[in-house]
PDB file of N, CA and C in Angstrom:
ATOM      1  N   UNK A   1       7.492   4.077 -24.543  1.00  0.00           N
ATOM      2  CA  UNK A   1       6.921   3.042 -23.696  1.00  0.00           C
ATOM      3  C   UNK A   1       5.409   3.045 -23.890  1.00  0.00           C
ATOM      4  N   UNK A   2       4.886   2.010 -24.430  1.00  0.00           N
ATOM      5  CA  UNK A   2       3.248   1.896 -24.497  1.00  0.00           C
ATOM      6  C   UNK A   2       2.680   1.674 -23.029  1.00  0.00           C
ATOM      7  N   UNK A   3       1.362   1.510 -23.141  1.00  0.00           N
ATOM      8  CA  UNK A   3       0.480   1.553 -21.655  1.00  0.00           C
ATOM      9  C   UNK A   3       0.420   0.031 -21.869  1.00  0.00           C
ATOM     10  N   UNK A   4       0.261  -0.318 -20.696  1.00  0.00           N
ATOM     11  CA  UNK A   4       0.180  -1.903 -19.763  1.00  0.00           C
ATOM     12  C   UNK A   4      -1.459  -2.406 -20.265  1.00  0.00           C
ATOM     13  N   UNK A   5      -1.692  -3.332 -20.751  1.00  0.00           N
ATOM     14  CA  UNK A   5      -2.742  -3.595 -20.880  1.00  0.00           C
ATOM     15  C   UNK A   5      -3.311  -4.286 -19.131  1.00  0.00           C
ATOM     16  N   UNK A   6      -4.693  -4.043 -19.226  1.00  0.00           N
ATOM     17  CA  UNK A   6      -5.253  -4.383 -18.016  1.00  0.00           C
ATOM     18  C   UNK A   6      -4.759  -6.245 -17.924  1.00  0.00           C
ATOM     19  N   UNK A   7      -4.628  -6.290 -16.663  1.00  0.00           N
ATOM     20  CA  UNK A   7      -4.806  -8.035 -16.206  1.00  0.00           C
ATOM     21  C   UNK A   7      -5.473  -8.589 -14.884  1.00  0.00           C
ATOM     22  N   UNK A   8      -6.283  -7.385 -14.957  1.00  0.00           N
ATOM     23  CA  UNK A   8      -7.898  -7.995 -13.977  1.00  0.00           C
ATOM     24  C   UNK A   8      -8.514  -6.375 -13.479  1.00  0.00           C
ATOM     25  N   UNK A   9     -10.023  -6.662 -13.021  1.00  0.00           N
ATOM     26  CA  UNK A   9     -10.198  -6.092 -12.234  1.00  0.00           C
ATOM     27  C   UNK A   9      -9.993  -5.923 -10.798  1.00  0.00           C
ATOM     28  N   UNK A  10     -10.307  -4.888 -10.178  1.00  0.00           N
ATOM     29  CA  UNK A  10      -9.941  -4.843  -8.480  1.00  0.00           C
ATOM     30  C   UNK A  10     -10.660  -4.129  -7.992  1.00  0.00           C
ATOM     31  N   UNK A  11     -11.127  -4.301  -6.927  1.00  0.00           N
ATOM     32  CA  UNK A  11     -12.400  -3.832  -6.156  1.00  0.00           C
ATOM     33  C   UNK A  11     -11.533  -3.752  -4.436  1.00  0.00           C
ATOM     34  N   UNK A  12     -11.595  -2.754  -4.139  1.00  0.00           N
ATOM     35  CA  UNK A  12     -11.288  -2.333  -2.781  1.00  0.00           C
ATOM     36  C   UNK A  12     -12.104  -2.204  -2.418  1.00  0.00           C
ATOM     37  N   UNK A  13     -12.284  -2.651  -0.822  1.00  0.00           N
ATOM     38  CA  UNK A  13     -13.148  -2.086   0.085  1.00  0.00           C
ATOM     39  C   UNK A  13     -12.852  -2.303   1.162  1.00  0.00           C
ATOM     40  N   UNK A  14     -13.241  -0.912   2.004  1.00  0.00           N
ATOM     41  CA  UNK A  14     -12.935  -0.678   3.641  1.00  0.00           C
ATOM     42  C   UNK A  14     -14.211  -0.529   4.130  1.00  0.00           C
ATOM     43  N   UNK A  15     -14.253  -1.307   5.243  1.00  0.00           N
ATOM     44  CA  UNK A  15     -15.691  -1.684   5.974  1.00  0.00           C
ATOM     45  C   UNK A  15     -15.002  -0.953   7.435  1.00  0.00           C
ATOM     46  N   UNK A  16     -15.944  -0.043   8.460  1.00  0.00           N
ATOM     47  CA  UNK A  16     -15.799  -0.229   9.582  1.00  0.00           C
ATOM     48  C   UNK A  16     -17.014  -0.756  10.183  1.00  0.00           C
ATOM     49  N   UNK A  17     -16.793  -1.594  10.892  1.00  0.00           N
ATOM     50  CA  UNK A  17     -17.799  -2.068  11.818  1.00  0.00           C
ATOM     51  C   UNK A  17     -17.951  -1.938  13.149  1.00  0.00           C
ATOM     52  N   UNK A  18     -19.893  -2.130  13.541  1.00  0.00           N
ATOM     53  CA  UNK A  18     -19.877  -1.828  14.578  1.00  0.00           C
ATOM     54  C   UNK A  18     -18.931  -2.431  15.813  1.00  0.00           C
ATOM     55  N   UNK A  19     -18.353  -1.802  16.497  1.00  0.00           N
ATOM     56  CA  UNK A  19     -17.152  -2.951  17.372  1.00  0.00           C
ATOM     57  C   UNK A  19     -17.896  -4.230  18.187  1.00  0.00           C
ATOM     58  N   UNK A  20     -18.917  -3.762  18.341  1.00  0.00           N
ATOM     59  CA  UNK A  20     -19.778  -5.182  18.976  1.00  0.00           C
ATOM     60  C   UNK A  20     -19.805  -6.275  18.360  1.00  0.00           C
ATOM     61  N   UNK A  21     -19.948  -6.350  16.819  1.00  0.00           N
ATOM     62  CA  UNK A  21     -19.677  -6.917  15.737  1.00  0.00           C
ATOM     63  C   UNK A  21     -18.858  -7.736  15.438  1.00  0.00           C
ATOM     64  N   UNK A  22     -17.234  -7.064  15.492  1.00  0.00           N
ATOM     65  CA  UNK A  22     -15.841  -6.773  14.709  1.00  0.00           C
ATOM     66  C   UNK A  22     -15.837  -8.208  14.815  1.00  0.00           C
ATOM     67  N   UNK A  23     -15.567  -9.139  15.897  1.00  0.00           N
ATOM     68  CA  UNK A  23     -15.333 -10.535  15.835  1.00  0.00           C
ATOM     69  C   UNK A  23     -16.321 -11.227  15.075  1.00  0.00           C
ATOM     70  N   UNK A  24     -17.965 -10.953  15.205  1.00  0.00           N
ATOM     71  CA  UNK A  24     -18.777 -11.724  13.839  1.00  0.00           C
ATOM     72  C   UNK A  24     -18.497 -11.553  12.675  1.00  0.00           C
ATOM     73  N   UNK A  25     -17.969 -10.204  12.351  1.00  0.00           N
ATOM     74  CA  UNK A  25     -18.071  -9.555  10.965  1.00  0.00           C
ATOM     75  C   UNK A  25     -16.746 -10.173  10.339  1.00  0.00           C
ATOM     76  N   UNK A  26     -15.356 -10.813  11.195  1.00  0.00           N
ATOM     77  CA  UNK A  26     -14.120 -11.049  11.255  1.00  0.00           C
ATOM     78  C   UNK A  26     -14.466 -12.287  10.433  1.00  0.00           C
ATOM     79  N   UNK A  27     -15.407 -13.183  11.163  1.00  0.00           N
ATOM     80  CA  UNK A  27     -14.976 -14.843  10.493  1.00  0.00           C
ATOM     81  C   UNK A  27     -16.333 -14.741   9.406  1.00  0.00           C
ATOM     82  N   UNK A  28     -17.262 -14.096   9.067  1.00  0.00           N
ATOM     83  CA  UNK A  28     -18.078 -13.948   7.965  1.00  0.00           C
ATOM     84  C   UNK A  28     -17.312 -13.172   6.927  1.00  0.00           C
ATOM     85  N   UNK A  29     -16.337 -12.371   7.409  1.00  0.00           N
ATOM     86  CA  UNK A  29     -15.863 -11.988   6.096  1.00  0.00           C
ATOM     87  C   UNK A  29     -14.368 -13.215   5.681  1.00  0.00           C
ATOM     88  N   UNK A  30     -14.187 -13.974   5.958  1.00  0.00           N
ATOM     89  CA  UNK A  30     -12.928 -14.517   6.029  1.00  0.00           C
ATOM     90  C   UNK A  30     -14.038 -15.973   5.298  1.00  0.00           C
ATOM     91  N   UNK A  31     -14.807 -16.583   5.935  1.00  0.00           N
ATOM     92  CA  UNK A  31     -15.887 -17.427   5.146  1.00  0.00           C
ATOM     93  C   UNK A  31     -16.158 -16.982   3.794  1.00  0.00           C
ATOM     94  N   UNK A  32     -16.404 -15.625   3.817  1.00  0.00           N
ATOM     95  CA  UNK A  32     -16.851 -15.477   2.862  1.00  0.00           C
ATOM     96  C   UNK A  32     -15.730 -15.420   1.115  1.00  0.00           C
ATOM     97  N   UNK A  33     -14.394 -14.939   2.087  1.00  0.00           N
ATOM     98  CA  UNK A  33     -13.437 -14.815   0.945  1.00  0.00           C
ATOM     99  C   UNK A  33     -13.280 -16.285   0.621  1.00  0.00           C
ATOM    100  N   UNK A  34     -13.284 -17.271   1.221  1.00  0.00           N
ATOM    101  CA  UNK A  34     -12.643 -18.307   1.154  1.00  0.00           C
ATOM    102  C   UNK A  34     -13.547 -19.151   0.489  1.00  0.00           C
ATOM    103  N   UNK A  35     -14.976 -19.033   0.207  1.00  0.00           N
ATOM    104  CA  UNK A  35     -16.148 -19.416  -0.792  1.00  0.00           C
ATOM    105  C   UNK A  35     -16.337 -18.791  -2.276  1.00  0.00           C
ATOM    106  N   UNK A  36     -15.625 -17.417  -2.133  1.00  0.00           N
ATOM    107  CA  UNK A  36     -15.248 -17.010  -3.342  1.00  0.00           C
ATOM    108  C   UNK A  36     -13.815 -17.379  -4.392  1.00  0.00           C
ATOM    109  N   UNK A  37     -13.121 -17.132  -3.298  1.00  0.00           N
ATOM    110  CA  UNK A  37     -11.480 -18.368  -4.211  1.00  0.00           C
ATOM    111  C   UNK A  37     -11.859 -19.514  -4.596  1.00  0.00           C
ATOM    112  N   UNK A  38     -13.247 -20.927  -3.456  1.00  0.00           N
ATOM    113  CA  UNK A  38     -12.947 -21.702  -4.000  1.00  0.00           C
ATOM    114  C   UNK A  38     -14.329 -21.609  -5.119  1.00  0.00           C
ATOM    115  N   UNK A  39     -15.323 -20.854  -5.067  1.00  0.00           N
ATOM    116  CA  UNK A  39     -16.495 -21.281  -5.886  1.00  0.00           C
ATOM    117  C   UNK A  39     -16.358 -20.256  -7.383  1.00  0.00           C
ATOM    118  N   UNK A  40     -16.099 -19.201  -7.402  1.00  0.00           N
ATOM    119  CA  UNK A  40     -15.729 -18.482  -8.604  1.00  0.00           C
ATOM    120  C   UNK A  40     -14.319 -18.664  -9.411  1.00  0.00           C
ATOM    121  N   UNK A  41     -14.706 -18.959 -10.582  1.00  0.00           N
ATOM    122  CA  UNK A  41     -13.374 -19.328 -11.347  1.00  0.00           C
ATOM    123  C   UNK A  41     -12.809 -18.171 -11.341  1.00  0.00           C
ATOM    124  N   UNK A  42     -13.278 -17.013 -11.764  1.00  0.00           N
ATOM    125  CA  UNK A  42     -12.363 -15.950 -12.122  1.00  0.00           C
ATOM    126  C   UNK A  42     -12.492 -14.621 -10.975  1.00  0.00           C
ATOM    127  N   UNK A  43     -12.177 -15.013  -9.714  1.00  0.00           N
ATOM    128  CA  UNK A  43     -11.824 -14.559  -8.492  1.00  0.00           C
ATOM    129  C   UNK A  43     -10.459 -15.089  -7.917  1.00  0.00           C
ATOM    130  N   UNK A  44      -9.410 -13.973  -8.720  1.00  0.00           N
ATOM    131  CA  UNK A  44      -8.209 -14.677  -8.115  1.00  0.00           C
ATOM    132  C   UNK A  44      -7.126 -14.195  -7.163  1.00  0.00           C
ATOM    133  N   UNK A  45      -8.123 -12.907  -6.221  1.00  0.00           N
ATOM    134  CA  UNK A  45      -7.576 -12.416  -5.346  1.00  0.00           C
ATOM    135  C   UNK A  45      -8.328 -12.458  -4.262  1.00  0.00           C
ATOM    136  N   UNK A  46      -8.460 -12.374  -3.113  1.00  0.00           N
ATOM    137  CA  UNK A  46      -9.229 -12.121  -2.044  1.00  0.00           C
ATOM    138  C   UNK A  46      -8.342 -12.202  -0.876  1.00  0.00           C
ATOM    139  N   UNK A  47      -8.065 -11.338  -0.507  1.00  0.00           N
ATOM    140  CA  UNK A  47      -7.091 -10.604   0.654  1.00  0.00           C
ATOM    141  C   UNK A  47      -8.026  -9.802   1.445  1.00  0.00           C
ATOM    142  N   UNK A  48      -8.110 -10.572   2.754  1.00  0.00           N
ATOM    143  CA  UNK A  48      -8.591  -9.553   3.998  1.00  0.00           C
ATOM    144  C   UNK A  48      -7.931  -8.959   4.986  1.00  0.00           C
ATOM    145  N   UNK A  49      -7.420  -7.819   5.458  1.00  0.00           N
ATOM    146  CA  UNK A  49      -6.365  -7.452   6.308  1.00  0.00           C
ATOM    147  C   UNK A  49      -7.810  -6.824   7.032  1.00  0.00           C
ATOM    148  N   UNK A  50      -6.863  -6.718   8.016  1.00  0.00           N
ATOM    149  CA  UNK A  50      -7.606  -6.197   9.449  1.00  0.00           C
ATOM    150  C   UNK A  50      -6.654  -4.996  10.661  1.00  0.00           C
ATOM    151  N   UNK A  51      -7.330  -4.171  10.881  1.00  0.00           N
ATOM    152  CA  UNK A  51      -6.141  -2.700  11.811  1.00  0.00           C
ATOM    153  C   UNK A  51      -6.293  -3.552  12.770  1.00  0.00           C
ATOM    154  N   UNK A  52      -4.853  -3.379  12.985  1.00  0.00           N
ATOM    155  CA  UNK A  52      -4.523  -4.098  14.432  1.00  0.00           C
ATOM    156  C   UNK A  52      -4.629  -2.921  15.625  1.00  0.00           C
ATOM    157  N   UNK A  53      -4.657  -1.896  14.733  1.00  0.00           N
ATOM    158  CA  UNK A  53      -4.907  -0.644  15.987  1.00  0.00           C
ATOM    159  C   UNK A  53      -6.550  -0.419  16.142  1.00  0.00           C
ATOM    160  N   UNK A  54      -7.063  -0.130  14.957  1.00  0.00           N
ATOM    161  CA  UNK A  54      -8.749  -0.021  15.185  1.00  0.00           C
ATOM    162  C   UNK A  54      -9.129  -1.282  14.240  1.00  0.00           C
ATOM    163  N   UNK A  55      -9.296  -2.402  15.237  1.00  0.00           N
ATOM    164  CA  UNK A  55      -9.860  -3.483  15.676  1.00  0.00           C
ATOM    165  C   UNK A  55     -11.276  -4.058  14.656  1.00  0.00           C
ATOM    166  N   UNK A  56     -11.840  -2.794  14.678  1.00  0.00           N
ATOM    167  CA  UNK A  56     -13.147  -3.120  13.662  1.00  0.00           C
ATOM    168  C   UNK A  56     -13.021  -2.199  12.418  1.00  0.00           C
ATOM    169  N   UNK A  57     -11.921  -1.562  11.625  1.00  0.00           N
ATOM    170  CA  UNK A  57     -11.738  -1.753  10.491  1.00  0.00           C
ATOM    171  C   UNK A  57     -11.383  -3.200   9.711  1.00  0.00           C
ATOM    172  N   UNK A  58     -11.596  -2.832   8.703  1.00  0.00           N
ATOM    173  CA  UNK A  58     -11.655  -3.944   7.591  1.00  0.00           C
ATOM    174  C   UNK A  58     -11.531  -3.381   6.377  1.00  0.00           C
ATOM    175  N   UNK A  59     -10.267  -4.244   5.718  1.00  0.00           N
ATOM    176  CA  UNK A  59     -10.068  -3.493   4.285  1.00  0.00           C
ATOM    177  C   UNK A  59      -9.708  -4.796   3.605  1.00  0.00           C
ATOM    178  N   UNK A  60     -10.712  -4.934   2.162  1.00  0.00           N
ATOM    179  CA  UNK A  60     -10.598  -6.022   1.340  1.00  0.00           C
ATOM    180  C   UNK A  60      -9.744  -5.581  -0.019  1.00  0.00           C
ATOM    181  N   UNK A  61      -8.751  -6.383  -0.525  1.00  0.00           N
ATOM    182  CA  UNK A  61      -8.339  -6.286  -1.816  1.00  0.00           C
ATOM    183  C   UNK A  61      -8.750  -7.661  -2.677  1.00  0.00           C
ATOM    184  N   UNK A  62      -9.519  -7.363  -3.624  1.00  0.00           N
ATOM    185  CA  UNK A  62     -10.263  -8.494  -4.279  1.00  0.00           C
ATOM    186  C   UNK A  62      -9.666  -8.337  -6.120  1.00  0.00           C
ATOM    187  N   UNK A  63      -9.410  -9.298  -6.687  1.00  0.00           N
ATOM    188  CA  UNK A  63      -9.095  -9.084  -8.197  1.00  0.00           C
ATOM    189  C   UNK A  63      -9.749 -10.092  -8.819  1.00  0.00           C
ATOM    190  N   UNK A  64     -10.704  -9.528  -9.810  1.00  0.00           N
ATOM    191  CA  UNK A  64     -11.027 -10.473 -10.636  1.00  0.00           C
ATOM    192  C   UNK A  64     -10.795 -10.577 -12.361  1.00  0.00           C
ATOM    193  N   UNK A  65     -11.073 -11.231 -13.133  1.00  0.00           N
ATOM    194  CA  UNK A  65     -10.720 -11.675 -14.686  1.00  0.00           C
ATOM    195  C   UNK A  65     -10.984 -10.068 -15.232  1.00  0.00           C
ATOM    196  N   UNK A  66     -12.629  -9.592 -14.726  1.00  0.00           N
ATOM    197  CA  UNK A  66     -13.230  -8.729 -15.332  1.00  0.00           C
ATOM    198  C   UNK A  66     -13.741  -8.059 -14.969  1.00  0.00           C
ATOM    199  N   UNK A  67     -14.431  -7.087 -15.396  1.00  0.00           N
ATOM    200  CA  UNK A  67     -15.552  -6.349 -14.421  1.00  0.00           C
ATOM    201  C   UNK A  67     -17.114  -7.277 -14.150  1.00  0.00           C
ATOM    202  N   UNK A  68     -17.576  -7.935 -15.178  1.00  0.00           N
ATOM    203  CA  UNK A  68     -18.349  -9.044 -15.559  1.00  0.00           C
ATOM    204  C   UNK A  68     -18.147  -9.997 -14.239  1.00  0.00           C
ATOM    205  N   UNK A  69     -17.013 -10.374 -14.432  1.00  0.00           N
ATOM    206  CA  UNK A  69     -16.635 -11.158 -12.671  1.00  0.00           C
ATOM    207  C   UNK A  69     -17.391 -11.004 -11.628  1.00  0.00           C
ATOM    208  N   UNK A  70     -16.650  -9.679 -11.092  1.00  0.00           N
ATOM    209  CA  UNK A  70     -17.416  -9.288  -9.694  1.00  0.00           C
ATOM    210  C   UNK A  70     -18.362  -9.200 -10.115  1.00  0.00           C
ATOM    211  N   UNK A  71     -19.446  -8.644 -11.050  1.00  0.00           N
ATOM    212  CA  UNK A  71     -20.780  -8.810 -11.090  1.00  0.00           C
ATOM    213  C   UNK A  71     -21.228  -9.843 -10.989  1.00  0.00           C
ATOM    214  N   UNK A  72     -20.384 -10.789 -11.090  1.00  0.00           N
ATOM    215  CA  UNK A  72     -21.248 -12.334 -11.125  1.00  0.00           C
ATOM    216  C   UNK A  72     -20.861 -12.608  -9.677  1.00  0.00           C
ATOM    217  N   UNK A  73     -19.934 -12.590  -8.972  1.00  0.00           N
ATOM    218  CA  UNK A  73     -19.716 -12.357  -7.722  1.00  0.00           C
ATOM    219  C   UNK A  73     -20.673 -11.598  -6.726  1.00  0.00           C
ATOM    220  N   UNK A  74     -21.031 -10.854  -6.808  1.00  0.00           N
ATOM    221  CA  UNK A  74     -22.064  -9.940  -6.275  1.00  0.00           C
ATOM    222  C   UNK A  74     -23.569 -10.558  -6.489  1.00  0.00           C
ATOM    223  N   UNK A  75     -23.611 -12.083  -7.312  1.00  0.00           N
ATOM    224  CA  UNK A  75     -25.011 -12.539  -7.314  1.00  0.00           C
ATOM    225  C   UNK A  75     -24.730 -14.136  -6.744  1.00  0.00           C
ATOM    226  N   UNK A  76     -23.859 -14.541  -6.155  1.00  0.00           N
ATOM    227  CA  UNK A  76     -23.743 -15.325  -5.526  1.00  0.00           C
ATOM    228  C   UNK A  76     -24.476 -15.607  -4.159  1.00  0.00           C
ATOM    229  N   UNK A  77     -24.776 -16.972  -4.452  1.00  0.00           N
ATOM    230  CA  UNK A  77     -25.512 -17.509  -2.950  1.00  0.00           C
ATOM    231  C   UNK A  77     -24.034 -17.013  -1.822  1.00  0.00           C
ATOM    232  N   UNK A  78     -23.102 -17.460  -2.136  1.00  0.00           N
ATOM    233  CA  UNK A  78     -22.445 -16.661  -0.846  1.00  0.00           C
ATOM    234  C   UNK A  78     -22.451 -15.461  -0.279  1.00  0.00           C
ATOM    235  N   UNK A  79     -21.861 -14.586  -1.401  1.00  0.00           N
ATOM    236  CA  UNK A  79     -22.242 -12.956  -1.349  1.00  0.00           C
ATOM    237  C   UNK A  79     -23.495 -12.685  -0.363  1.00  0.00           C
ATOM    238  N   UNK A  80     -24.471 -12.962  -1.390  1.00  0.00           N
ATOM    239  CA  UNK A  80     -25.721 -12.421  -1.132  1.00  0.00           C
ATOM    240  C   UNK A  80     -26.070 -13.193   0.589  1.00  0.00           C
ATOM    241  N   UNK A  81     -25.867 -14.307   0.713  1.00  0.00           N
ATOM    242  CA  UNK A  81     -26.289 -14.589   2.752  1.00  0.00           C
ATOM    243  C   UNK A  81     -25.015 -13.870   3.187  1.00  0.00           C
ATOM    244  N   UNK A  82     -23.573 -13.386   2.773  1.00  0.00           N
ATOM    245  CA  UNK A  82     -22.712 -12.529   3.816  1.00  0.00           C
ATOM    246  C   UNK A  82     -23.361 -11.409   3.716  1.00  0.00           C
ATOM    247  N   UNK A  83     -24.040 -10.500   2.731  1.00  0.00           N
ATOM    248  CA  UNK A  83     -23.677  -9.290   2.844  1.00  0.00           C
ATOM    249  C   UNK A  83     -25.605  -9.300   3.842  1.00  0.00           C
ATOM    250  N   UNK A  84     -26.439  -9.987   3.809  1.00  0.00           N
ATOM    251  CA  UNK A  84     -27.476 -10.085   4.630  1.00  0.00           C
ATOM    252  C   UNK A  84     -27.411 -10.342   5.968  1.00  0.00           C
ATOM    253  N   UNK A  85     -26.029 -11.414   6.085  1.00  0.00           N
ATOM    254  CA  UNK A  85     -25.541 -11.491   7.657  1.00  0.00           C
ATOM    255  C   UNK A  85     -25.493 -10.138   8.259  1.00  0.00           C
ATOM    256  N   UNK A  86     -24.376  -9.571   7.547  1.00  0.00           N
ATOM    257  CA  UNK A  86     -23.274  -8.353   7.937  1.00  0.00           C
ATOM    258  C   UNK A  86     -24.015  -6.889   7.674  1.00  0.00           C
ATOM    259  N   UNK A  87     -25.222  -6.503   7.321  1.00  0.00           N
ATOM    260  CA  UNK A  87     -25.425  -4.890   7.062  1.00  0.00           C
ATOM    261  C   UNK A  87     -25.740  -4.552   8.221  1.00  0.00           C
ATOM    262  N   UNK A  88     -26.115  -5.064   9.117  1.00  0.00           N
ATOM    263  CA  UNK A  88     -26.691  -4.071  10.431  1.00  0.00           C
ATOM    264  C   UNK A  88     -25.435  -4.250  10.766  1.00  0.00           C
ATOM    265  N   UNK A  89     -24.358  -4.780  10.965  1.00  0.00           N
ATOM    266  CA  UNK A  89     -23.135  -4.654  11.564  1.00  0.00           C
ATOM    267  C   UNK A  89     -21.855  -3.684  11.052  1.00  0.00           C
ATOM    268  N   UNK A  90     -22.288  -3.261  10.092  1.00  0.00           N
ATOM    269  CA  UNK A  90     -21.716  -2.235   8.959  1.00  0.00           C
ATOM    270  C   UNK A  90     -21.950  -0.816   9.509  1.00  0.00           C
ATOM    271  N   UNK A  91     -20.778  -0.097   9.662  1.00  0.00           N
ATOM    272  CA  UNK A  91     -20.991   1.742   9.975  1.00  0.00           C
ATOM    273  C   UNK A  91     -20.646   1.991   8.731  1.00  0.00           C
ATOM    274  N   UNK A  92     -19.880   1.953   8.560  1.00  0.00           N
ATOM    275  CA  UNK A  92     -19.241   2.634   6.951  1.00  0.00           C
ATOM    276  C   UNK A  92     -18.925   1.823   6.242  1.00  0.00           C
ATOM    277  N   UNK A  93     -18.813   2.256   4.810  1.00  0.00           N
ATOM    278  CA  UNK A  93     -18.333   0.816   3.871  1.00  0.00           C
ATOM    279  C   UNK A  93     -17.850   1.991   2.286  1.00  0.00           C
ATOM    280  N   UNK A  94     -16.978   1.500   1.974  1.00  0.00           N
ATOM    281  CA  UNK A  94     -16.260   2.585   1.089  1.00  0.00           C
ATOM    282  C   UNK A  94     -15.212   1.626  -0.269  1.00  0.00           C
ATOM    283  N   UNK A  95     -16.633   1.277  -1.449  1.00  0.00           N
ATOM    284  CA  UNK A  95     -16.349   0.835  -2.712  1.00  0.00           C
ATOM    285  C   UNK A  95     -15.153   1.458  -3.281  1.00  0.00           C
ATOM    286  N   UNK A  96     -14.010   0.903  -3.850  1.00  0.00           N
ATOM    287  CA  UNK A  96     -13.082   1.606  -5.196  1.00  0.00           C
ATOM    288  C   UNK A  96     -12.737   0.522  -5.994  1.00  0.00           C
ATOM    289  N   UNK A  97     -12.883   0.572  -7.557  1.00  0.00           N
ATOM    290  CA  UNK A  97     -12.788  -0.234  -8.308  1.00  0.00           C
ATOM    291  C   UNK A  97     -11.478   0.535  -9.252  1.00  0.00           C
ATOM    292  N   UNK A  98     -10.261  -0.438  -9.696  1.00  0.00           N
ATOM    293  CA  UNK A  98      -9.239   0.032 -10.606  1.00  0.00           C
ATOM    294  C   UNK A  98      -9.242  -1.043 -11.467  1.00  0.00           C
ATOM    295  N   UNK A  99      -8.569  -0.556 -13.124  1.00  0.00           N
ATOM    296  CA  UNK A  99      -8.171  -1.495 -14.028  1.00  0.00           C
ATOM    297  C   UNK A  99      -6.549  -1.676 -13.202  1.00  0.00           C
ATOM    298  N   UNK A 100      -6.342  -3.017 -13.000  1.00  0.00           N
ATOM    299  CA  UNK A 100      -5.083  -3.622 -12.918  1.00  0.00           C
ATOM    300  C   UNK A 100      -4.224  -3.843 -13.915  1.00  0.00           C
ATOM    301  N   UNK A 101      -3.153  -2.814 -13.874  1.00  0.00           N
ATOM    302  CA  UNK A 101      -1.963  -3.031 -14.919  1.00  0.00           C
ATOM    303  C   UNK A 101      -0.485  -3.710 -15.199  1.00  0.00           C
ATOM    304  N   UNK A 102      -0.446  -4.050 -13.835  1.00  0.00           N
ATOM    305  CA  UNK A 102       0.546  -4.806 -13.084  1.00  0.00           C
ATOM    306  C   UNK A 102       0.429  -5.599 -12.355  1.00  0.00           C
ATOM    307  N   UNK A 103       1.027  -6.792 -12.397  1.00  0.00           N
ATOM    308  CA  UNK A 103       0.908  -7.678 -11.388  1.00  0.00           C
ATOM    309  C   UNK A 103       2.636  -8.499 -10.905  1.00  0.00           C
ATOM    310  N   UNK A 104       3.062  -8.211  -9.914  1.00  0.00           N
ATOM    311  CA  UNK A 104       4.238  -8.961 -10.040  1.00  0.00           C
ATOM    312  C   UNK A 104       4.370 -10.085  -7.947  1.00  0.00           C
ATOM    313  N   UNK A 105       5.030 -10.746  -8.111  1.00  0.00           N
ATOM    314  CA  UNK A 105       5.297 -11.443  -7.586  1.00  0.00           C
ATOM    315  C   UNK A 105       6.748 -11.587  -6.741  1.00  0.00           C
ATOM    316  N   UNK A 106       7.241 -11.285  -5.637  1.00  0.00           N
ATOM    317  CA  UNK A 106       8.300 -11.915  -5.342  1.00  0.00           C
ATOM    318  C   UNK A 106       8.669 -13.269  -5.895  1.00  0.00           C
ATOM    319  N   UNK A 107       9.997 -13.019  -6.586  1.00  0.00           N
ATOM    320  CA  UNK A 107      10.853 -13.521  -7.103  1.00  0.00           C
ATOM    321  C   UNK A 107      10.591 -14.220  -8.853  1.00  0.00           C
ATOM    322  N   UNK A 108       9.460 -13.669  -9.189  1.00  0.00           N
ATOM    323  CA  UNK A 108       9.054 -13.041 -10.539  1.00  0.00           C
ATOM    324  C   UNK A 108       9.657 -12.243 -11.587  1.00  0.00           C
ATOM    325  N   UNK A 109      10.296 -11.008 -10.868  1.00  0.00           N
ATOM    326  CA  UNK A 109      10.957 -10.444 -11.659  1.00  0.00           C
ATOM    327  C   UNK A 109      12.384 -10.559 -12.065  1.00  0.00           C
TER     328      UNK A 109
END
């Protein structure tokens, strides 16, 4: 069996925020995914889940074409006014980037 060639990058990230916050930080990050699906061509994931138990976590699953991608992502007029909105509202914030080797779909396989 050979290895899977990559079919995007992926960038995780878990944000906790300050809870005073959690509801600003909620619809700026949800704006913000939703300016990246529609303004970057090769942003073709952006999934925001939210703990329904601790309220002001936040964990993003993002996939893009490349690594090149998110870098171009990360210089966006959107990016750049969310992540200026949102840093004082930020306690922790915890980057992980993987090559994606799989991708499947209900009722795909």
């Amino acid at each position: 069996m050979s290895a899977a060639a990559s079919t995007g990058y992926v960038v995780v990230v878990e944000f906790i925020v300050r809870s005073e916050f959690a509801e600003s930080f909620h619809a700026a990050i949800i704006e913000n995914a939703a300016a990246s699906l529609r303004d970057e061509q090769n942003c073709e994931v952006f999934d925001v889940c939210r703990d329904s138990n601790r309220r002001e976590r936040f964990y993003l699953y993002e996939v893009y074409a490349s690594n090149a991608d998110f870098d171009f992502h990360l210089k966006t007029p959107h990016f750049l006014s969310f992540h200026e909105t949102v840093r004082d509202w930020v306690a922790e914030k915890k980057v992980e980037t993987f090559e994606r080797v799989s991708s499947a779909k209900k009722g795909q396989l």
